[in-house]
Protein backbone atom coordinates (compact mmCIF):
# COMPACT_ATOMS: atom_id res chain seq x y z
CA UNK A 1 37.26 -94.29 -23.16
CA UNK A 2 35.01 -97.66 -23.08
CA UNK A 3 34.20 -98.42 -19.61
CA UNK A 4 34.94 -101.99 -18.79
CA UNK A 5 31.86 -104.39 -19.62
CA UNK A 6 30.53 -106.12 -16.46
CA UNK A 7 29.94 -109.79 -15.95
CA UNK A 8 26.68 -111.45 -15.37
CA UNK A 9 27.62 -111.92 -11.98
CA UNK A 10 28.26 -108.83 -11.09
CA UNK A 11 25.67 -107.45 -12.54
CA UNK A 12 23.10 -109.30 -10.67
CA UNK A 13 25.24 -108.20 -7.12
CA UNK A 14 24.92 -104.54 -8.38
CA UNK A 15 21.35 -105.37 -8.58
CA UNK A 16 21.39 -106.75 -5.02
CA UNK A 17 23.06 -103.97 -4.13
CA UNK A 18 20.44 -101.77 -5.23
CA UNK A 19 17.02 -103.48 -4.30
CA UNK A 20 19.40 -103.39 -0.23
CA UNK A 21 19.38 -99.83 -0.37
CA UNK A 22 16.12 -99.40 -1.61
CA UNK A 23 14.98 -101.59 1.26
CA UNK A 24 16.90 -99.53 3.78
CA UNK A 25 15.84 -95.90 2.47
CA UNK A 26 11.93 -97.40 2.77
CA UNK A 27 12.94 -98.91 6.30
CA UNK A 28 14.30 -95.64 7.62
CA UNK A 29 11.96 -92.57 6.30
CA UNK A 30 8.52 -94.13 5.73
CA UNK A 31 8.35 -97.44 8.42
CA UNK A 32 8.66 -94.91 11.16
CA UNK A 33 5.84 -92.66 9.89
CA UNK A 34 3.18 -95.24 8.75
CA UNK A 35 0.28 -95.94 11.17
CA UNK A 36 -3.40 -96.92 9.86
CA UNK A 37 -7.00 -96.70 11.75
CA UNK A 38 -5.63 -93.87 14.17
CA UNK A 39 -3.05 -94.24 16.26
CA UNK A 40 -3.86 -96.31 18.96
CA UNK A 41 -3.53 -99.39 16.47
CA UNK A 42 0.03 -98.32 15.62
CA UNK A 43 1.55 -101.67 16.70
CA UNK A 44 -0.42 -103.83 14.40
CA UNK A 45 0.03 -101.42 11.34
CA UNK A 46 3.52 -101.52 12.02
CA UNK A 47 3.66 -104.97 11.55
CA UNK A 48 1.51 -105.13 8.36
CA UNK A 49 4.16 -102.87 6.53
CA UNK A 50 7.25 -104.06 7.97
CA UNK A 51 6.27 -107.75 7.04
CA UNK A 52 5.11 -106.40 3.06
CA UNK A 53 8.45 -104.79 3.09
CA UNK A 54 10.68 -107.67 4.58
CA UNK A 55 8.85 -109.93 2.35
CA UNK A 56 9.18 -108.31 -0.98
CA UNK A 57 12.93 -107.69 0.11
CA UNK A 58 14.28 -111.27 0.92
CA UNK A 59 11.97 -112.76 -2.09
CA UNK A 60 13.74 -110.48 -4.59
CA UNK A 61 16.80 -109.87 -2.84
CA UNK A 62 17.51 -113.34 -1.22
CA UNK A 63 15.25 -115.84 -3.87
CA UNK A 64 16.67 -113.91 -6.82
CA UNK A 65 19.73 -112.55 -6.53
CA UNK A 66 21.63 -114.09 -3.74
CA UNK A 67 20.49 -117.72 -5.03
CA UNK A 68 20.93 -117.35 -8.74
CA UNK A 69 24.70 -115.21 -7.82
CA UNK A 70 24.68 -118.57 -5.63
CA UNK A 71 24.19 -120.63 -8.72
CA UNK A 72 27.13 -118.32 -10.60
CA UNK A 73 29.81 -119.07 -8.29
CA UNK A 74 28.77 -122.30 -7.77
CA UNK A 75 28.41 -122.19 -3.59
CA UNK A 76 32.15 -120.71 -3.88
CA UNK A 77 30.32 -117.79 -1.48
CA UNK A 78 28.89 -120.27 1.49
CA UNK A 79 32.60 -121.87 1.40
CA UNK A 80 33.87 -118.32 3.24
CA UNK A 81 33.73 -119.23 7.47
CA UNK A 82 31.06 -116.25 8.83
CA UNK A 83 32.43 -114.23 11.74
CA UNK A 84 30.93 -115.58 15.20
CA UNK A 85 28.30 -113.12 15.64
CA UNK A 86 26.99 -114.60 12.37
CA UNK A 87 27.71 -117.82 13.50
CA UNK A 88 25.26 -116.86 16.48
CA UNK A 89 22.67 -115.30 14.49
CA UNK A 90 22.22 -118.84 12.04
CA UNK A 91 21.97 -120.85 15.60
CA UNK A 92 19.59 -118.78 16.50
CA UNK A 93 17.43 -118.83 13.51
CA UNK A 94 17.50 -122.90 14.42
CA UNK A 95 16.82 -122.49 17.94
CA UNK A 96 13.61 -120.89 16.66
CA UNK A 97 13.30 -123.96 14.10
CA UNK A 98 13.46 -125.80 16.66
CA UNK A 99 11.03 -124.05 19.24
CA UNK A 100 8.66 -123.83 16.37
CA UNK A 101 9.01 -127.79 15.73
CA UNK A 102 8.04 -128.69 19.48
CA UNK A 103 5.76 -125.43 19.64
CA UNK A 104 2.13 -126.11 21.77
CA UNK A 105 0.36 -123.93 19.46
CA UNK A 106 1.93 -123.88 16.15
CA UNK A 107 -0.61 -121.41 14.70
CA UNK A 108 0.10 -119.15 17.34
CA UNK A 109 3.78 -119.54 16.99
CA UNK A 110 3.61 -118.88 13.62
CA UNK A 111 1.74 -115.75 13.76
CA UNK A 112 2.52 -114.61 17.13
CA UNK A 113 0.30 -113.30 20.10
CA UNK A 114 -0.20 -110.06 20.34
CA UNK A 115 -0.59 -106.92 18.47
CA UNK A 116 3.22 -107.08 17.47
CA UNK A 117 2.88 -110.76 15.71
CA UNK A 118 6.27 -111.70 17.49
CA UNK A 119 5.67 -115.11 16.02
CA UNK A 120 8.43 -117.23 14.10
CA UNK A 121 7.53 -115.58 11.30
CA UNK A 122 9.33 -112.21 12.44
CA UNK A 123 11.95 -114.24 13.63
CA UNK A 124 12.77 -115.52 9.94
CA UNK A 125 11.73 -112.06 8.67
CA UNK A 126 14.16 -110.21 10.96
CA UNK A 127 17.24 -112.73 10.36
CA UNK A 128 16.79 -113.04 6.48
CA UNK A 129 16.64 -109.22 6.06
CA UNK A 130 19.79 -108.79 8.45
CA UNK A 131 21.82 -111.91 6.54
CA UNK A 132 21.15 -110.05 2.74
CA UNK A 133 22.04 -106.56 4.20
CA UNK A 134 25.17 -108.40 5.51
CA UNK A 135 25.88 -109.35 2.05
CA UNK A 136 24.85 -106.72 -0.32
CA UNK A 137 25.16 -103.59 1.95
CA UNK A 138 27.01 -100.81 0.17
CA UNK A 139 27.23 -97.61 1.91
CA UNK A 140 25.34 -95.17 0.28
CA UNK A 141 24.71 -90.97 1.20
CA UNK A 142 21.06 -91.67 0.59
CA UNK A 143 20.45 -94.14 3.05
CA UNK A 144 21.76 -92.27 5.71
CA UNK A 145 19.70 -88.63 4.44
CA UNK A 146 16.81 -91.56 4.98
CA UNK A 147 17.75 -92.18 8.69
CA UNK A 148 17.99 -88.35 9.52
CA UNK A 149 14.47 -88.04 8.03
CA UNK A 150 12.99 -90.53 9.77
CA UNK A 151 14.95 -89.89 13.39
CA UNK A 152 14.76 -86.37 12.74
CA UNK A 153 11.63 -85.68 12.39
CA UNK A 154 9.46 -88.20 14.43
CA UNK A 155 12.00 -86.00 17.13
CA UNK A 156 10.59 -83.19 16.33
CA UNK A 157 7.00 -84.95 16.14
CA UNK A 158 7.48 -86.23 19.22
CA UNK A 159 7.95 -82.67 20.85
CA UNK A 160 5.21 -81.48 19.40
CA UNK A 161 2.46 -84.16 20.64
CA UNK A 162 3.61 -83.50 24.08
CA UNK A 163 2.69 -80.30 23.92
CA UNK A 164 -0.33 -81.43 22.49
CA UNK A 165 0.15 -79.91 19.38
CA UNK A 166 0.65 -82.38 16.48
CA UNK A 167 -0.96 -84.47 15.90
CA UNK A 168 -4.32 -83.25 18.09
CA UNK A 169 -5.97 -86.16 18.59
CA UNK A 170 -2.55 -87.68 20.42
CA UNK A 171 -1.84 -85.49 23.60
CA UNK A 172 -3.93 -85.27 26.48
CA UNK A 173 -6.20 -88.62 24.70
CA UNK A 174 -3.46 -91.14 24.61
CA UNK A 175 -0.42 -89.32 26.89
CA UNK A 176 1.44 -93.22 27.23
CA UNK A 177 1.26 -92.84 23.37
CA UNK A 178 3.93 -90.51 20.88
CA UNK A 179 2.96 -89.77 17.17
CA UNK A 180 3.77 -92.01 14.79
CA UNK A 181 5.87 -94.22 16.74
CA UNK A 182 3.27 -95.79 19.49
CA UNK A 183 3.70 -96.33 22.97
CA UNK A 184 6.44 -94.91 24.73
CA UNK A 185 8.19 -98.20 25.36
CA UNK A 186 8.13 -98.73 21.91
CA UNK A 187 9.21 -95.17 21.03
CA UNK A 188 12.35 -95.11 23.12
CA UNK A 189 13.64 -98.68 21.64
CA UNK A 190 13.42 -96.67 18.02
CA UNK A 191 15.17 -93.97 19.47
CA UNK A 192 17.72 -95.82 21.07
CA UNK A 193 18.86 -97.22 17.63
CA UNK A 194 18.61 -94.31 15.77
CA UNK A 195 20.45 -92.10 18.27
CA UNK A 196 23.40 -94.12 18.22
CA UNK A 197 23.88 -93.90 14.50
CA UNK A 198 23.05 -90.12 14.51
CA UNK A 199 25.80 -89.25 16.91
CA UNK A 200 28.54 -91.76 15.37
CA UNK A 201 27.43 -90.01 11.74
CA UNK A 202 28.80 -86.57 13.28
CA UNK A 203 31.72 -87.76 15.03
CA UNK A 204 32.91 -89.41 11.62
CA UNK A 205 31.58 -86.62 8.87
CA UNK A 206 34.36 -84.83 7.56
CA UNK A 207 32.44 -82.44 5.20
CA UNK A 208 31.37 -79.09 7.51
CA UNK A 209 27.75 -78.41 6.16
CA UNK A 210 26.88 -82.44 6.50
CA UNK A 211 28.10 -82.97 10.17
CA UNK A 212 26.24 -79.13 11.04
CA UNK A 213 23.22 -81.30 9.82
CA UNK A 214 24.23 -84.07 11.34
CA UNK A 215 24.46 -81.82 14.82
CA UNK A 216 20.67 -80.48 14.33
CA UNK A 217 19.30 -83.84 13.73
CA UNK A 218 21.28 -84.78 16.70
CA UNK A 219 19.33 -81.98 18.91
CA UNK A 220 16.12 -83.23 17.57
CA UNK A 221 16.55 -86.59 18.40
CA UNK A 222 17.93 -85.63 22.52
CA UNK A 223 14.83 -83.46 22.95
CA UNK A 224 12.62 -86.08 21.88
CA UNK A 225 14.16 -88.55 24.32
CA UNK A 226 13.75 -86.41 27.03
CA UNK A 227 10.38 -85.62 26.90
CA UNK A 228 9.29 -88.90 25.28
CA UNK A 229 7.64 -90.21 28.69
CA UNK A 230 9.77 -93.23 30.02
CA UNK A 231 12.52 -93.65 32.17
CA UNK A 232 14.51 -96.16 30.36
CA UNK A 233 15.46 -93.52 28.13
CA UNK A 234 18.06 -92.16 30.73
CA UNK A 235 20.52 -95.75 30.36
CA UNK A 236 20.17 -95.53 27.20
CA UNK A 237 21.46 -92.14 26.63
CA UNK A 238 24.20 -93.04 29.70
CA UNK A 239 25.12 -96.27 27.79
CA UNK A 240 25.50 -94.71 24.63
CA UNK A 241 27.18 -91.63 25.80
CA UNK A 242 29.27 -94.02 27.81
CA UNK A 243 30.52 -96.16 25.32
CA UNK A 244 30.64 -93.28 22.92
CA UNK A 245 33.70 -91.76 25.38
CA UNK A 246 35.12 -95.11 25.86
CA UNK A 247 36.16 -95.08 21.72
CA UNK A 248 36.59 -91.35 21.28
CA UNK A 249 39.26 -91.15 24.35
CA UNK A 250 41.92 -92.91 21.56
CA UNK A 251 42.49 -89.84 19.49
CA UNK A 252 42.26 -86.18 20.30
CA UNK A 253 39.85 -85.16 17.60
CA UNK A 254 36.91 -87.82 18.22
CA UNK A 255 37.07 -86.52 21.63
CA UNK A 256 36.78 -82.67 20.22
CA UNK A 257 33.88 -83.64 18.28
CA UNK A 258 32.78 -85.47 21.64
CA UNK A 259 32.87 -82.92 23.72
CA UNK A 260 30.84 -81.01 21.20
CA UNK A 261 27.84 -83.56 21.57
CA UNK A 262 28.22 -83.46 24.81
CA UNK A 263 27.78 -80.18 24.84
CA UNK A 264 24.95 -79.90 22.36
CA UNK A 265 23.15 -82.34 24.77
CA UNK A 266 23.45 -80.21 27.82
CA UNK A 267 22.25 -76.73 26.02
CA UNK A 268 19.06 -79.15 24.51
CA UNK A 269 18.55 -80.21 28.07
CA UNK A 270 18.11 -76.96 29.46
CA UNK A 271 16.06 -75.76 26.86
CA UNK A 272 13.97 -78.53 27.23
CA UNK A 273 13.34 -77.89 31.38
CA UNK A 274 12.29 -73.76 30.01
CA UNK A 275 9.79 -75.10 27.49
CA UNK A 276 8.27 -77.57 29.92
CA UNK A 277 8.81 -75.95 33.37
CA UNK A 278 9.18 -71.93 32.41
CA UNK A 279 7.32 -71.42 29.42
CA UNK A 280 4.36 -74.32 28.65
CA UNK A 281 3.82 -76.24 31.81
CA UNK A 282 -0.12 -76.31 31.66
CA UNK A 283 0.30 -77.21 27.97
CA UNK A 284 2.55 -80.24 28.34
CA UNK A 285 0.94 -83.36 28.65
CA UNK A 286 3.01 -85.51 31.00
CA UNK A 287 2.58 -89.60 31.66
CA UNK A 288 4.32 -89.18 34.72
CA UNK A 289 5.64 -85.64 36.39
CA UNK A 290 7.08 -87.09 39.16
CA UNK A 291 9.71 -89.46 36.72
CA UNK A 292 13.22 -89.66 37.10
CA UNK A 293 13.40 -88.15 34.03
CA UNK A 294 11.29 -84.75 34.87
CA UNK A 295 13.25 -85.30 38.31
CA UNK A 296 16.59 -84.38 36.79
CA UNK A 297 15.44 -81.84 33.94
CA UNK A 298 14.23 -79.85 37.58
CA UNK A 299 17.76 -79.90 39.10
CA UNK A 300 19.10 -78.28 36.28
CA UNK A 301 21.45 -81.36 34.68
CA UNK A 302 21.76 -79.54 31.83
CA UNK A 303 23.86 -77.38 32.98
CA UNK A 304 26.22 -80.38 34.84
CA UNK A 305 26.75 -81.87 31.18
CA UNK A 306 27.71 -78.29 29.72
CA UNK A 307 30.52 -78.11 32.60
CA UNK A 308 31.38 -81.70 31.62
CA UNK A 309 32.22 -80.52 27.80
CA UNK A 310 33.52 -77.70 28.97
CA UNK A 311 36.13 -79.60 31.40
CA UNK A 312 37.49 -81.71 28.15
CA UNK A 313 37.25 -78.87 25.95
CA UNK A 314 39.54 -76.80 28.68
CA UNK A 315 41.47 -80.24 28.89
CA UNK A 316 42.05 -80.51 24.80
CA UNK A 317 43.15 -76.78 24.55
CA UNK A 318 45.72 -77.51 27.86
CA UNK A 319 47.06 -80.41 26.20
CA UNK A 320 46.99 -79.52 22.67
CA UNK A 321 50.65 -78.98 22.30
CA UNK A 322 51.39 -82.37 23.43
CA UNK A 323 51.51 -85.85 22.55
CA UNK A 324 47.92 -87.05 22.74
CA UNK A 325 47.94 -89.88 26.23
CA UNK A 326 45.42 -91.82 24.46
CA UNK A 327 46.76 -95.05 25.96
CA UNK A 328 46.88 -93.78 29.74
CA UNK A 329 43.22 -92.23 29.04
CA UNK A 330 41.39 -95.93 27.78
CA UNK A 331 43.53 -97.29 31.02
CA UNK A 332 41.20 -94.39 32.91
CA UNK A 333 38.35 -96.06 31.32
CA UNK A 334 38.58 -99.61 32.26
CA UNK A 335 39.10 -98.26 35.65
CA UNK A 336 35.68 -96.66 34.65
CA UNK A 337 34.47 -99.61 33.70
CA UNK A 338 35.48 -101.42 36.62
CA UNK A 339 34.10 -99.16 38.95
CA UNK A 340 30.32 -99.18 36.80
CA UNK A 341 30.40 -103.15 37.26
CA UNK A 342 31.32 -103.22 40.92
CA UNK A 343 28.28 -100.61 41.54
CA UNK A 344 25.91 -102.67 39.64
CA UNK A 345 26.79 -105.93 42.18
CA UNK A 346 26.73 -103.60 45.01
CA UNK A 347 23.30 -102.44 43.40
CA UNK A 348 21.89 -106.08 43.22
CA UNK A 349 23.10 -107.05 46.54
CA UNK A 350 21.63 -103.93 48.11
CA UNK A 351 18.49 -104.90 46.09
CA UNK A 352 18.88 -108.72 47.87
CA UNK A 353 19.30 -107.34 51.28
CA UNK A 354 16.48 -104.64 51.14
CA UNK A 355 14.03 -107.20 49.70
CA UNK A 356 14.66 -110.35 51.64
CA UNK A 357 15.65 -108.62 54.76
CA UNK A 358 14.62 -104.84 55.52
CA UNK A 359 14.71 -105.01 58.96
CA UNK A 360 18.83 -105.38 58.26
CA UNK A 361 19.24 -102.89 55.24
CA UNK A 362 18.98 -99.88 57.66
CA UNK A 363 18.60 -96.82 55.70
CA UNK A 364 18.58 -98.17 52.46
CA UNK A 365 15.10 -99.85 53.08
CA UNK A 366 13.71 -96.29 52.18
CA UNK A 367 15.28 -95.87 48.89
CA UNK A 368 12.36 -97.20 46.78
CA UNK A 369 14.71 -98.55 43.37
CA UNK A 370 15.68 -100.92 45.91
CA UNK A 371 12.80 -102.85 47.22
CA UNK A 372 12.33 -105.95 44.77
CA UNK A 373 8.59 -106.11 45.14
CA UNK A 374 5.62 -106.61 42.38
CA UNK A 375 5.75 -103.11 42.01
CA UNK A 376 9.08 -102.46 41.01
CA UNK A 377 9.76 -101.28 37.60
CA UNK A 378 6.12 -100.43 36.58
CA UNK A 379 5.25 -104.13 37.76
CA UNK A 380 8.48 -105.48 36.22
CA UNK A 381 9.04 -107.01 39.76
CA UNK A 382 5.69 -109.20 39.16
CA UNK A 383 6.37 -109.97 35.39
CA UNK A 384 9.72 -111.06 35.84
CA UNK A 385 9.33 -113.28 38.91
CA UNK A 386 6.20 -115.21 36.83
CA UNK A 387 9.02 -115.49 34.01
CA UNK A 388 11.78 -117.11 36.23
CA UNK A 389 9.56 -119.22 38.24
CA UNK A 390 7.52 -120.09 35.34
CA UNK A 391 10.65 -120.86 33.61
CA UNK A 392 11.56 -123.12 36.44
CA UNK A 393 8.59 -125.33 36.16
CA UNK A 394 8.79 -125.85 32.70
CA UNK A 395 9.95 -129.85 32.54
CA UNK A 396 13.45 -130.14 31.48
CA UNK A 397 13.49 -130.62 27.43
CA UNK A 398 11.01 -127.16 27.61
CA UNK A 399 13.67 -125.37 29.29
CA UNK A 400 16.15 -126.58 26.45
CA UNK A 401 13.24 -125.82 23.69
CA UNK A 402 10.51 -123.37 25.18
CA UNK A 403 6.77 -123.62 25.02
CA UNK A 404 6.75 -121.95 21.59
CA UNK A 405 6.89 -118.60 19.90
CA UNK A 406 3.86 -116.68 21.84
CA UNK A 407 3.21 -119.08 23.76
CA UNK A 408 4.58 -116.63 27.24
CA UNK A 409 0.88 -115.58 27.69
CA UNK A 410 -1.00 -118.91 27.38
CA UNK A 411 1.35 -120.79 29.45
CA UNK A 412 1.85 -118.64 32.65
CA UNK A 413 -1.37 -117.99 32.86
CA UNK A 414 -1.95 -121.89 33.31
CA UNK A 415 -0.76 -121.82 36.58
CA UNK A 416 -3.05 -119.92 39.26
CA UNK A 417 -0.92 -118.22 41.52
CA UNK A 418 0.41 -116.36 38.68
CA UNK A 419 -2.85 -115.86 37.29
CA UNK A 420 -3.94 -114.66 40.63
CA UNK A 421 -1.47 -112.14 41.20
CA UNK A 422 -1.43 -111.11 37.57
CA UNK A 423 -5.65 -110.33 37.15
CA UNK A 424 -5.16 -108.21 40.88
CA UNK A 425 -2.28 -106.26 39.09
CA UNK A 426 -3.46 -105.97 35.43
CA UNK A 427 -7.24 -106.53 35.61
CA UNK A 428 -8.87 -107.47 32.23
CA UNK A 429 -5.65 -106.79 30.77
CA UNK A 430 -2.98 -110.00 30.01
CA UNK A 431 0.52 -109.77 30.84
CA UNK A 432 1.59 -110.86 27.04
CA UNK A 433 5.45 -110.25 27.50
CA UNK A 434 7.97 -110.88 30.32
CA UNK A 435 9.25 -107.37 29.63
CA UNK A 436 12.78 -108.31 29.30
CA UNK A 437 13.88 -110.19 26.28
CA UNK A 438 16.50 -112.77 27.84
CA UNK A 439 13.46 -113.64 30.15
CA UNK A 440 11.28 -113.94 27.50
CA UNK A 441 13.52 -115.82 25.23
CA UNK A 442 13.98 -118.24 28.25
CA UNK A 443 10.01 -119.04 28.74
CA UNK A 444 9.10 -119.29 24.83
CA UNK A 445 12.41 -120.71 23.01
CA UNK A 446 13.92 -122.29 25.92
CA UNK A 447 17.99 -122.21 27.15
CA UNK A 448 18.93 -122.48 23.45
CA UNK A 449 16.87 -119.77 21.70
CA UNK A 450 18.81 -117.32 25.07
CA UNK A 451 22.03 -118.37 24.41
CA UNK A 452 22.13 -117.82 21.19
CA UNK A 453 20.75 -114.68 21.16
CA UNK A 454 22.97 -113.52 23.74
CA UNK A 455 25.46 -114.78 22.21
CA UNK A 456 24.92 -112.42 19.29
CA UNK A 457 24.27 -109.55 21.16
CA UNK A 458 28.18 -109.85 23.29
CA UNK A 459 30.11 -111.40 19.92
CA UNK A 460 28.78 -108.39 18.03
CA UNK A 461 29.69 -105.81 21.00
CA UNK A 462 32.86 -107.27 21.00
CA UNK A 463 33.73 -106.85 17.25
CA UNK A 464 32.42 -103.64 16.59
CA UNK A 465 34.02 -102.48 19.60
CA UNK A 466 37.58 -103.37 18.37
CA UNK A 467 36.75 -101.17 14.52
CA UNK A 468 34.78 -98.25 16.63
CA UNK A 469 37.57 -96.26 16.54
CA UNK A 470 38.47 -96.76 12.58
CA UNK A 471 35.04 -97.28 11.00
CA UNK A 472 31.93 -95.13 11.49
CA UNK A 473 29.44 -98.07 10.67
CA UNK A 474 30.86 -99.49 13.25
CA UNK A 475 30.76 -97.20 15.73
CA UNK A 476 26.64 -96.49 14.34
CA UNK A 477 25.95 -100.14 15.04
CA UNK A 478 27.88 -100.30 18.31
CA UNK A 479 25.88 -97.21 19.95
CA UNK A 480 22.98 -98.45 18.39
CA UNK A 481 23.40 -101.52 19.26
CA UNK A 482 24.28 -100.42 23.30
CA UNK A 483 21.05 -98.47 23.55
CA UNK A 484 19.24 -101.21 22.47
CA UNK A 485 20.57 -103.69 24.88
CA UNK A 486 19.87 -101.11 27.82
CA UNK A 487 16.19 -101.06 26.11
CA UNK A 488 16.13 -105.06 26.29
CA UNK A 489 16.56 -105.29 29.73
CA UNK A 490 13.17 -103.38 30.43
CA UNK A 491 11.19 -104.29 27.10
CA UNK A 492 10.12 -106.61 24.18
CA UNK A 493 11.34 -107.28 20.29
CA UNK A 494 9.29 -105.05 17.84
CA UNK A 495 9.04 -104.72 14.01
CA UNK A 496 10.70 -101.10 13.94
CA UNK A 497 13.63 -101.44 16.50
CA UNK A 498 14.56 -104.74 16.93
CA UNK A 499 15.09 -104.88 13.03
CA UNK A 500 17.17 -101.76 13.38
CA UNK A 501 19.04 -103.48 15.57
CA UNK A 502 19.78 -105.95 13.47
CA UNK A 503 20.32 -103.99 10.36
CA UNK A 504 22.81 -101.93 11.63
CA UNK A 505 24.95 -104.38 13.08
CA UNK A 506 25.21 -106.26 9.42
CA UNK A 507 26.01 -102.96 8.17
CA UNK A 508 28.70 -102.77 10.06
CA UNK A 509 29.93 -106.35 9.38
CA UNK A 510 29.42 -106.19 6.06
CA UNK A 511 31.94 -103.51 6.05
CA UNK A 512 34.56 -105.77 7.81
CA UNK A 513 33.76 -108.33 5.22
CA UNK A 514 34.54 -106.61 2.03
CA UNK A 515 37.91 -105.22 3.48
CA UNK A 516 38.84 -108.79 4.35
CA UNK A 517 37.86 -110.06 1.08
CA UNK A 518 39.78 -106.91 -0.97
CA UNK A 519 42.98 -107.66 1.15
């Protein structure tokens, strides 16, 4: 039988098609490995290779393919209206035009300041990758034996240097630093993305020996969070798991395979607290002992989230004769949900009161999370306040614009009361970040360049949310894409999260796209 000869167009998609998964495969096992000069220098290698990837994808990909397929269909393909969060991401590739145009330092805005090169040129890299992937994405086995690779074993990597094992010039010589993947900040932003998609690959994997692989990976992946050195690891792991329940409560199997992670995740805990606290305490190399994290591997949580699974496990086998209450149970949840966002405000308005007025917050003025000084948050207390107040004195087209890609640095450092407090806090050392995007975003591309990326980050929550429950892309993006935000709060863009980020969620999209178009 002659198979059916394919058109030009289609011909060059299939080629699109390919050079995307190619891309991803090379994003996913060998970005996360790839550090030059030692490790210490792991940001700036980073960069080099993600930007010699990126590049060489969107030139052949996007100046190739997508313009001459373009060209075919004669613009028929830009006539189709994009679904808001693409919407957001195009405004805010042209809030960054735009903060580039008015830029201070154009050079530096180009480039970037920094190891990381967060510059405009990122920016373009990081949106032109995530439009093609939108377009050409075509789920593929391979890409995702790529992402268990790479999460997999920088988990298992990441054990291993804090026991200073692997690799031996790591350990006890850099302790804020893990393996391959840098500083733990860094570390935990890559981990947030890739444990989302590893758990929403298990829930979803119908063949036995796959999702068993899927489950090991999984382990990996928790026992490198918990002993990967920072505490922002613990919301992202609540916000994922969080979320994760919030979409598996609909049907009575996703919340089998639920309580199984659950479960998996308490027994790693545990075993994590005996290999750190039984078996190698004078061989682990800690950044902080005293952490929230080693805080609750000592009181035994483990073995609280084993009694959770176990609770819905005992719950599934009650109820499995009966009609599954998934409706009443997602009602539960928004009471959840309800109950999370009224203890945040209480949160913040403790955090008000303590701060302003001690003398009146009683008790609470000894619970340290709540006292809003410099301190707070690793200095996050100091670094934010320069951002806002900074922000505030920026004349009113920079607030609309910013000072410029990179230009955070140069331009709070201008003022000397910030510079004051920031050389007593930091020394020799510059405060180059706000540590917290939306902050950051505010200071160097102004109101619009926030917005806009906000905007992206709730329209795409929003609309993978709603196919969670149907499509396991997008519940991978929409975990991924929750552990991220939790990251964002506390931290900066980088080459090898940030772009996860964004690749997953036009995975997921693209997804959306294709079933629209075949209907």
């Amino acid at each position: 039988m002659k198979q059916e000869r394919k058109t030009t167009l289609e011909v060059i998609h299939d080629y699109g098609e390919q050079i995307t998964t190619y891309y991803l495969i090379v994003m996913l096992a060998f970005v996360p490995f790839f550090y030059q000069n030692g490790y210490s220098d792991i940001a700036n290698a980073k960069y080099k290779i993600y930007r010699l990837v990126t590049t060489a994808f969107i030139i052949i990909c996007g100046f190739i393919c997508y313009l001459v397929e373009t060209g075919c269909l004669r613009g028929e393909n830009l006539k189709r209206r994009p679904k808001l969060p693409i919407i957001f991401v195009l405004t805010h590739l042209l809030s960054h035009i735009i903060s580039w145009i008015f830029s201070s330092n154009h050079k530096t805005s180009w480039v970037g300041n920094g190891s990381w090169h967060m510059g405009f040129r990122v920016q373009l890299l990081f949106i032109g990758a995530m439009l093609l992937v939108f377009y050409y994405y075509k789920d593929k086995l391979s890409i995702w034996i790529a992402a268990g690779i790479g999460a997999g074993i920088t988990g298992l990597l990441t054990v291993l240097n804090r026991f200073d094992i692997y690799p031996n010039k790591m350990g006890n010589t850099y302790p804020g630093f893990i393996s391959t993947l840098g500083q733990t900040n860094w570390a935990t932003m890559y981990v947030a993305c890739l444990m989302g998609a590893g758990i929403a690959y298990y829930i979803y994997e119908e063949n036995r020996m796959r999702r068993m692989i899927a489950l090991f990976v999984d382990a990996f992946i928790f026992m490198g969070a918990w002993v990967i050195g920072s505490d922002t690891i613990l919301p992202v792991m609540m916000a994922e798991l969080f979320i994760l329940f919030g979409v598996c409560i609909s049907k009575r199997e996703m919340l089998q395979r639920f309580s199984v992670i659950i479960a998996m995740f308490g027994v790693v805990t545990e075993i994590v607290y005996v290999l750190v606290f039984v078996f190698f305490h004078d061989k682990f190399v800690f950044v902080d002992e005293n952490d929230a994290v080693n805080s609750l591997l000592r009181k035994h949580v483990g073995v609280l989230i084993i009694f959770v699974a176990l609770v819905i496990m005992a719950m599934l086998y009650a109820t499995r004769q009966k009609e599954w209450k998934g409706k009443a149970l997602k009602i539960l949840y928004k009471v959840m949900v309800a109950g999370l966002l009224l203890g945040i405000i209480l949160i913040v308005i403790a955090m008000v009161v303590v701060t302003n007025s001690p003398q009146k917050a009683g008790s609470l003025a000894n619970i340290r999370m709540l006292r809003f000084d410099y301190d707070w948050g690793t200095h996050r207390g100091l670094n934010w306040r320069c951002a806002v107040y900074g922000f505030g004195r920026l004349p009113f087209w920079r607030k609309l614009v910013g000072t410029g890609q990179g230009g955070f640095a140069a331009y709070i450092y201008s003022f000397p009361d910030f510079e004051e407090s920031l050389i007593e806090m930091y020394g020799k050392y510059k405060l180059m970040v706000a540590h917290n995007e939306y902050l950051h975003f505010l200071v160097e591309n102004g109101i619009l360049g926030c917005i806009t990326y906000a905007g992206f980050i709730i329209t795409s929550f929003a609309a993978l949310w709603k196919r969670a429950d149907k499509s396991r892309l997008s519940m991978m993006a929409l975990l991924s894409l929750s552990g991220y935000f939790a990251c964002s709060i506390f931290f900066f863009q980088h080459v090898y999260a940030t772009s996860f980020m964004y690749l997953f969620v036009a995975m997921a999209l693209s997804e959306e796209r294709k079933t629209k178009i075949a209907n």
